[in-house]
Protein backbone atom coordinates (compact mmCIF):
# COMPACT_ATOMS: atom_id res chain seq x y z
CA UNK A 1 138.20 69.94 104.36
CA UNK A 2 137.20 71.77 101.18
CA UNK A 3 133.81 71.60 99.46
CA UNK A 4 133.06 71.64 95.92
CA UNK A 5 129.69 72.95 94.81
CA UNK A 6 127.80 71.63 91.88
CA UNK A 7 125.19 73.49 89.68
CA UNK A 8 121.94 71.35 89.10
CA UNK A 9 122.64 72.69 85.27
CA UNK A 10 119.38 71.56 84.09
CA UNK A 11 116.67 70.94 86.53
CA UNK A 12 114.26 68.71 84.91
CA UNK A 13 117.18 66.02 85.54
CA UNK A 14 116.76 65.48 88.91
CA UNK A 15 112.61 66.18 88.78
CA UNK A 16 111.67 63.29 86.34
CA UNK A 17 113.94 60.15 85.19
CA UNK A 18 112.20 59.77 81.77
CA UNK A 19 113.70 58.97 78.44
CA UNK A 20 110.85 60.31 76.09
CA UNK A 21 112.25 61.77 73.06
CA UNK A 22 111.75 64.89 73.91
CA UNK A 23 113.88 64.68 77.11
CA UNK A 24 116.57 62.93 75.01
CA UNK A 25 116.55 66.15 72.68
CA UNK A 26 116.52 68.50 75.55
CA UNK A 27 119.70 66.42 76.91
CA UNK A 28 121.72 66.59 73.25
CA UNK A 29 121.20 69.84 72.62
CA UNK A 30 122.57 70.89 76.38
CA UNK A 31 125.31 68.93 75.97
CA UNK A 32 126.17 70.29 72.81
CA UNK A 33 125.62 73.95 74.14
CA UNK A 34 128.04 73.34 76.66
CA UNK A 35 131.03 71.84 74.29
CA UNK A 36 130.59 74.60 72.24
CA UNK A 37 131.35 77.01 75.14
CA UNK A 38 134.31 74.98 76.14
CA UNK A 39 136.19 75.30 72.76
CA UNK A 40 135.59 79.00 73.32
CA UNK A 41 137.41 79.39 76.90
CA UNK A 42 139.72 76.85 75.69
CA UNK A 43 140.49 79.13 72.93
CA UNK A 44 140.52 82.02 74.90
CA UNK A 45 142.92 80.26 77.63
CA UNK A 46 145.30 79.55 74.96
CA UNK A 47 145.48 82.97 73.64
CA UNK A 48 146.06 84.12 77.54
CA UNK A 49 149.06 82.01 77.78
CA UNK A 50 150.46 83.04 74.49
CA UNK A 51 150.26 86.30 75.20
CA UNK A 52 151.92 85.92 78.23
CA UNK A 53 154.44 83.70 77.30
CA UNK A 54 155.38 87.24 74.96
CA UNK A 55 155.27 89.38 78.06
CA UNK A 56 158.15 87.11 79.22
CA UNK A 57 159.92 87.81 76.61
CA UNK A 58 159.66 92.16 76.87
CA UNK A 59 162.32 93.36 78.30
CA UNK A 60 159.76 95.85 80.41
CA UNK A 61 157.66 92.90 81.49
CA UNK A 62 159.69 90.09 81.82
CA UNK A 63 160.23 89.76 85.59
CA UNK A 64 157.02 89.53 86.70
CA UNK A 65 155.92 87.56 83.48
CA UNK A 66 158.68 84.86 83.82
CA UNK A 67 157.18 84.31 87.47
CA UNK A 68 153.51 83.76 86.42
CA UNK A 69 154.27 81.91 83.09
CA UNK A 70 155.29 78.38 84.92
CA UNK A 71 152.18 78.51 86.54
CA UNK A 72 149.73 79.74 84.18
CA UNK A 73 151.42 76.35 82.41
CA UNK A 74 151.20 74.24 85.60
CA UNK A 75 147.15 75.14 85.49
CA UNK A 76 147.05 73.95 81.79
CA UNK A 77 148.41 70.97 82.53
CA UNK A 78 146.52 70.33 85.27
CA UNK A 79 143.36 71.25 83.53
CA UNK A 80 144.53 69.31 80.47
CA UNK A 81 144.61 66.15 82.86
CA UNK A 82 141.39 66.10 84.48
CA UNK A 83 139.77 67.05 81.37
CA UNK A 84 141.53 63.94 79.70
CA UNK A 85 140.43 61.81 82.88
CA UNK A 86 136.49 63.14 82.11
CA UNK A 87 136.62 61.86 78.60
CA UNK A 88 137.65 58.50 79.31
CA UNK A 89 134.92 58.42 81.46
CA UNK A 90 132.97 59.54 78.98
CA UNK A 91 134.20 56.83 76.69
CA UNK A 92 133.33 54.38 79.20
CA UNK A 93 129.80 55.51 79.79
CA UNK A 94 129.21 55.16 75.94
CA UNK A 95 130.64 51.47 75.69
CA UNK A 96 129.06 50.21 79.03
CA UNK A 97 125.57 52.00 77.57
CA UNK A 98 125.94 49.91 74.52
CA UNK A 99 126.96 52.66 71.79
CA UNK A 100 129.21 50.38 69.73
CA UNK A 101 126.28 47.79 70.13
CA UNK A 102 123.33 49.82 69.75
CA UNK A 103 121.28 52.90 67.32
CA UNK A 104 122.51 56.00 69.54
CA UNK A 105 119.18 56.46 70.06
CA UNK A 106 119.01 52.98 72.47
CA UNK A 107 122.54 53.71 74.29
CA UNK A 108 121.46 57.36 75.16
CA UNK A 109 118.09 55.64 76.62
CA UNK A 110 119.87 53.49 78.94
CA UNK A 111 118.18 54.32 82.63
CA UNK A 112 120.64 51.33 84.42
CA UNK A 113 124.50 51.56 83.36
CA UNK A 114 124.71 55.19 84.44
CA UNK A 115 123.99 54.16 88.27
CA UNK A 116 125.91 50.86 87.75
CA UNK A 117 129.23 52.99 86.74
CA UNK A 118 129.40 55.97 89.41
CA UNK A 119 127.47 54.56 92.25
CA UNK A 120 128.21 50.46 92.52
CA UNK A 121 131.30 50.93 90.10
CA UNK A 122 132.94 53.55 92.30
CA UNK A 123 133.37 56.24 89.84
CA UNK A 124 131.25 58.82 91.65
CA UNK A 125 133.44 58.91 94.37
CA UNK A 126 136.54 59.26 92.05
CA UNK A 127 135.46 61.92 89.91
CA UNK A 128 134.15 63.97 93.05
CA UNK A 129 138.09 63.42 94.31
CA UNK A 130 139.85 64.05 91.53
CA UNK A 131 136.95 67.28 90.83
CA UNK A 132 138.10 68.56 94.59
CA UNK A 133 141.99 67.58 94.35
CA UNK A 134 142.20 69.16 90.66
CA UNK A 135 140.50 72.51 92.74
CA UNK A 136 142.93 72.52 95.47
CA UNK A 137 146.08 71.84 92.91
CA UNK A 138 145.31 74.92 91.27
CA UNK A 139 144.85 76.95 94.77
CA UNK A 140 148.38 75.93 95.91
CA UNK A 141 150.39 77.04 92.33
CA UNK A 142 150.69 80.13 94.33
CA UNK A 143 149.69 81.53 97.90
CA UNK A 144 148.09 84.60 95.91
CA UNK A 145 145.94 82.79 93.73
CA UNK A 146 144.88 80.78 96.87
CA UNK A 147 144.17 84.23 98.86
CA UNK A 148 142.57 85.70 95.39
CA UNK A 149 139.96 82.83 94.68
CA UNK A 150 139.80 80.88 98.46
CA UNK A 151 136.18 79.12 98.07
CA UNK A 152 134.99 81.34 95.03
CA UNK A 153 137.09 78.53 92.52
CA UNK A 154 134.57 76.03 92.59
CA UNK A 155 134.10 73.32 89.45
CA UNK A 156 130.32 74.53 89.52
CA UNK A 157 128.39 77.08 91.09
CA UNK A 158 127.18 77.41 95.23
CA UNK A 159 123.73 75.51 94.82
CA UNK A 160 124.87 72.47 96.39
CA UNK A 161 128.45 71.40 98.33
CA UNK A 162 129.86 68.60 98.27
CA UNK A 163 132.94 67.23 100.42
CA UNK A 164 134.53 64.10 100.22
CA UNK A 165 132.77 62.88 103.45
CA UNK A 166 129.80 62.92 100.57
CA UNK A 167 130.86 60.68 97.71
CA UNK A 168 127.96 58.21 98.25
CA UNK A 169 125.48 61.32 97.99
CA UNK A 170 127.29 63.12 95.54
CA UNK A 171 126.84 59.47 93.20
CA UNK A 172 123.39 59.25 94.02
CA UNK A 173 122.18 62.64 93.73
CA UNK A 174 123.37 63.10 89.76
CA UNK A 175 124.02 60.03 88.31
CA UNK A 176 121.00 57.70 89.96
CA UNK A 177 118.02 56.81 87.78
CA UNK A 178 119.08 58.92 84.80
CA UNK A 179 119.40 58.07 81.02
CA UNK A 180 123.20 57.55 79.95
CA UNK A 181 122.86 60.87 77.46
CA UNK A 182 121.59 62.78 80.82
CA UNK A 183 125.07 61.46 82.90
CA UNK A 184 126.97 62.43 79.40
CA UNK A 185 126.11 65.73 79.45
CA UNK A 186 126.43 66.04 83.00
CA UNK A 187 129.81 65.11 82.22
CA UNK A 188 130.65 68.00 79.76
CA UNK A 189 129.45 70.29 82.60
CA UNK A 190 132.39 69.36 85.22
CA UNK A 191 134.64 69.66 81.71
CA UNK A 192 132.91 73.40 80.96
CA UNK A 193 134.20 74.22 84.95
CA UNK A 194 137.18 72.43 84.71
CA UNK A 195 137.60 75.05 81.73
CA UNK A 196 136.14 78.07 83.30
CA UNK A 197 138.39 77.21 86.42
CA UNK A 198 141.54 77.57 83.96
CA UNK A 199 140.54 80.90 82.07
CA UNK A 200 139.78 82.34 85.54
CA UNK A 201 143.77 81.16 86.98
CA UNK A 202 145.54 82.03 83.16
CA UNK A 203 143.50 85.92 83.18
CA UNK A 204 144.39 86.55 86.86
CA UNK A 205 148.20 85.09 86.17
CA UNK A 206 148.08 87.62 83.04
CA UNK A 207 146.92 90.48 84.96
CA UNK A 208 149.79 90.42 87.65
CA UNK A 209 152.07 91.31 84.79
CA UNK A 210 153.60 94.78 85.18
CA UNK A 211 151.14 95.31 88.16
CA UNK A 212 152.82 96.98 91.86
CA UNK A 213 151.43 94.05 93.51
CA UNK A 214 152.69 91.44 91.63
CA UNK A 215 156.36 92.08 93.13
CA UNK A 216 157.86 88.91 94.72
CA UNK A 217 160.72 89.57 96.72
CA UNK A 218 160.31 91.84 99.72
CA UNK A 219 163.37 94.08 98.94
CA UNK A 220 161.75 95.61 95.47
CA UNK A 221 159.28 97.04 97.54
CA UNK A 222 161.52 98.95 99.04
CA UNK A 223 162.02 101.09 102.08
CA UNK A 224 163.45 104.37 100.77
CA UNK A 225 165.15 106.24 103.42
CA UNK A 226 166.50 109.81 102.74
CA UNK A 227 168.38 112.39 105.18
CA UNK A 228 169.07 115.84 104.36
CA UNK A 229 172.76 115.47 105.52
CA UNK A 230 175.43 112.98 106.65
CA UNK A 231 177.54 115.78 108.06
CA UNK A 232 175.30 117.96 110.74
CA UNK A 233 176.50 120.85 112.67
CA UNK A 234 175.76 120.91 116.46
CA UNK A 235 172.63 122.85 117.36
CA UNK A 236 171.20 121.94 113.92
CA UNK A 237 168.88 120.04 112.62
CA UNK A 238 168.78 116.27 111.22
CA UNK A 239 165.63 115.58 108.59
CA UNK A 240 164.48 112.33 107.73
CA UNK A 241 162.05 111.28 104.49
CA UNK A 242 160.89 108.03 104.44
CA UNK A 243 158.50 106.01 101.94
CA UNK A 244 157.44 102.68 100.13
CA UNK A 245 158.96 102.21 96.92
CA UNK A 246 155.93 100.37 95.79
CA UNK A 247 152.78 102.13 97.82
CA UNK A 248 148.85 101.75 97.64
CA UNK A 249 146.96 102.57 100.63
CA UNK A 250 145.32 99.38 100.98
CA UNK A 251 149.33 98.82 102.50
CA UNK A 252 148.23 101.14 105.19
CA UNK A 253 152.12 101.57 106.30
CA UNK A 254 152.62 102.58 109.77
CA UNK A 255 156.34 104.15 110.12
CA UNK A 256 158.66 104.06 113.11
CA UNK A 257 161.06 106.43 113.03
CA UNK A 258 164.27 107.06 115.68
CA UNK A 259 161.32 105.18 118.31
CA UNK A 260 158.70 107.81 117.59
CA UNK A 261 154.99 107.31 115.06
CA UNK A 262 155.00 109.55 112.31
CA UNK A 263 152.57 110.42 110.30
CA UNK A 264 152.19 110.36 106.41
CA UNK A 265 151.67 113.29 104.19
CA UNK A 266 150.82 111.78 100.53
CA UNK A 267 152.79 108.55 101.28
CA UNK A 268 155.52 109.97 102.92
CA UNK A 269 156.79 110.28 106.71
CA UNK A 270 158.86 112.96 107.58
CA UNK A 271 160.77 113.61 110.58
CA UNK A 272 162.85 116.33 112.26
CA UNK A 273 165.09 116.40 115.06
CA UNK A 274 167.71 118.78 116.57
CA UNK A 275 170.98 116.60 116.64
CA UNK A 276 172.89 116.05 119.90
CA UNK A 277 174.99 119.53 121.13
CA UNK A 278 178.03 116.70 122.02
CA UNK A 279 180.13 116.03 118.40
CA UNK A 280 180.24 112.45 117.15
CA UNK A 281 178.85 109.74 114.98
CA UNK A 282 174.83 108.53 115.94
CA UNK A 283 171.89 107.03 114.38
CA UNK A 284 168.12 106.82 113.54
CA UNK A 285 166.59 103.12 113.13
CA UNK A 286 163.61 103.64 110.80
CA UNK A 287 161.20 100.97 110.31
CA UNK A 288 157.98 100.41 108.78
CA UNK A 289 155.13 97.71 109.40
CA UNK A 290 152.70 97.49 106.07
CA UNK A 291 149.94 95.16 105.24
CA UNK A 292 151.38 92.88 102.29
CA UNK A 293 149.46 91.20 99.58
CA UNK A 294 148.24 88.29 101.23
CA UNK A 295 147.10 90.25 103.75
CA UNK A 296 149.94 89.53 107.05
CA UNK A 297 151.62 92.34 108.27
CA UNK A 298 155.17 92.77 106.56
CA UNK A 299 158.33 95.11 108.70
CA UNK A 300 160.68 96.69 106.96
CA UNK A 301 163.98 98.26 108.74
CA UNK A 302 166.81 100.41 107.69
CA UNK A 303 169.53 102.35 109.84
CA UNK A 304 170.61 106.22 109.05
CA UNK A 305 173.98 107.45 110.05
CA UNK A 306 175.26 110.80 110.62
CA UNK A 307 178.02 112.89 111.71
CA UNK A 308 177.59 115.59 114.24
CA UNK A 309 180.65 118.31 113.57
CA UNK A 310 181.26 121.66 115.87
C-alpha cells in the first residue's frame, strides 16, 4: 500500500492550540504565502503544457510530443480535480466556522468545527484518500513516470507517512484542537503539493521531447545489422557490424552474434568469420539483450543471409 508523507509546514501548529492574535496573524500570512506560490507553479504548469502542445505540432518533435501531450493533460485534469475537491472543503470549513455569520476575526478563532468536520465528520479520512489516490493516478499515466518518481511524488515532504490504514491518525494529528484559519491554511498546503506534484509530471513530460529515451516502440531503437557482402567466395571471409540505433551506455547491450559474445568497440560489435569451403546459402542469427528504460532487460534479434560462391 502506498504512503503519503505530510510536511508539519509550520510547527507551532501542532506545539500550542492557541488563537491569540498573534497566532491568527502568523496563520494568514502563511496561508497567503502559500497561494501566492501556487499561482506561480500554476502559471508555470500552464506555460509547460503550451509549450508542449507546440512541440506537437513541429514537424521535428512531433512524435514524441504527441505521446506525452495526452498525459501532461490527463495530470492537469487530475490536478484540476482534487484542487477543486480542496476548495469546497475549504468552503465548507468557512460556513461550518461561521464566516457568513461572524467578523472573520471570530470564524478564524473557531477551536471546535475544525475537529467536528475531518475527524467526527469523516473528511480526514477522505481527503487523505483522495490525497493518496490523486498520487497514484498520476504514477500510472505512464510506467516511466511511475519508474521516474516511485515514492519521491509525495503531496508533502518525508517528515511523516501516512497510509490509508491511518486515516483516524492522519485526522487527529492536523486538524484536532486547532483554530479553523490554522486547518485553512493547512488546506492551501495539500493545494501548493497538489500543484508542485503537477509542475514536477508537465516538466518531466516536456523533457522526454526529442530525447533518445523517450522512444516508444521497440523497433525505433533499432538493431542495425550490417555485412560486408551477400555474395562470399569460399575460403573468404564473412564480416558482421552490429549496433543500437538509439545507444547510451546505461543500455549496457550485450551482443550475440552467430552463438558467440562479442565485444563492443565505441558501441559497436564486430565479428569475423571464414565462411564454409562447401558453396551454398547460410546464416548468422544476431541478437542483442540491452537494459531498457524502465530498467527490464529488452532482446533484440535479426537474421543475416549470405551466399557462399566457388
Amino acid at each position: 500500500m502506498r504512503k503519503i508523507a505530510f510536511l508539519l509546514f509550520v510547527p507551532f501548529i501542532f506545539s500550542c492550540s492557541g488563537s491569540s492574535d498573534r497566532q491568527i496573524t502568523a496563520y494568514k500570512m502563511a496561508d497567503e504565502g502559500l497561494r501566492k506560490s501556487t499561482e506561480t507553479i500554476s502559471w508555470q504548469t500552464q506555460f509547460l503544457l503550451q509549450q508542449l502542445e507546440g512541440m506537437a505540432n513541429d514537424r521535428m518533435m512531433e512524435v514524441s510530443a504527441q505521446y506525452w501531450l495526452p498525459k501532461a493533460k490527463q495530470a492537469a485534469e487530475l490536478s484540476k480535480g482534487m484542487v477543486q475537491y480542496i476548495h469546497q472543503l475549504k468552503a465548507e470549513l468557512r460556513n461550518g466556522a461561521g464566516a457568513n455569520k461572524l467578523k472573520d476575526a471570530d470564524w478564524e478563532r473557531d477551536m471546535h468545527f475544525s475537529e467536528r468536520l475531518f475527524e467526527s465528520g469523516g473528511k480526514g479520512k477522505e481527503l487523505l484518500c483522495k490525497l493518496i489516490g490523486h498520487t497514484n493516478e498520476l504514477l500510472q499515466l505512464d510506467p516511466k513516470l511511475k519508474y521516474t518518481f516511485g515514492q519521491k511524488l509525495t503531496v508533502t515532504s518525508k517528515d511523516r507517512e501516512f497510509s490509508l490504514a491511518d486515516t483516524a491518525l492522519f485526522a487527529k494529528t492536523f486538524f484536532k484542537n486547532i483554530p479553523a484559519i490554522a486547518a485553512n491554511m493547512l488546506l492551501s498546503k495539500f493545494e501548493n503539493n497538489v500543484r508542485i506534484s503537477e509542475y514536477s509530471i508537465m516538466t518531466f513530460c516536456n523533457s522526454q521531447v526529442g530525447t533518445c529515451a523517450d522512444v516508444i516502440y521497440p523497433d525505433i531503437y533499432g538493431l542495425l545489422v550490417e555485412q560486408n557482402s551477400n555474395h562470399l567466395k569460399t575460403g573468404s571471409e564473412l564480416i558482421v557490424t552490429a549496433a543500437l540505433g538509439c545507444y547510451t551506455v546505461e543500455y549496457d547491450p550485450k551482443f550475440n552474434i552467430n552463438g558467440r559474445c562479442v565485444k563492443l568497440s565505441n558501441g559497436i560489435a564486430e565479428y569475423k568469420i571464414k565462411v564454409p569451403a562447401k558453396p551454398g546459402n547460410y546464416s548468422v542469427p544476431v541478437n542483442v539483450e540491452f537494459t531498457y528504460w524502465n530498467h527490464q532487460r529488452k532482446t533484440m534479434r535479426k537474421t543475416i543471409s549470405y551466399t557462399v560462391v566457388e
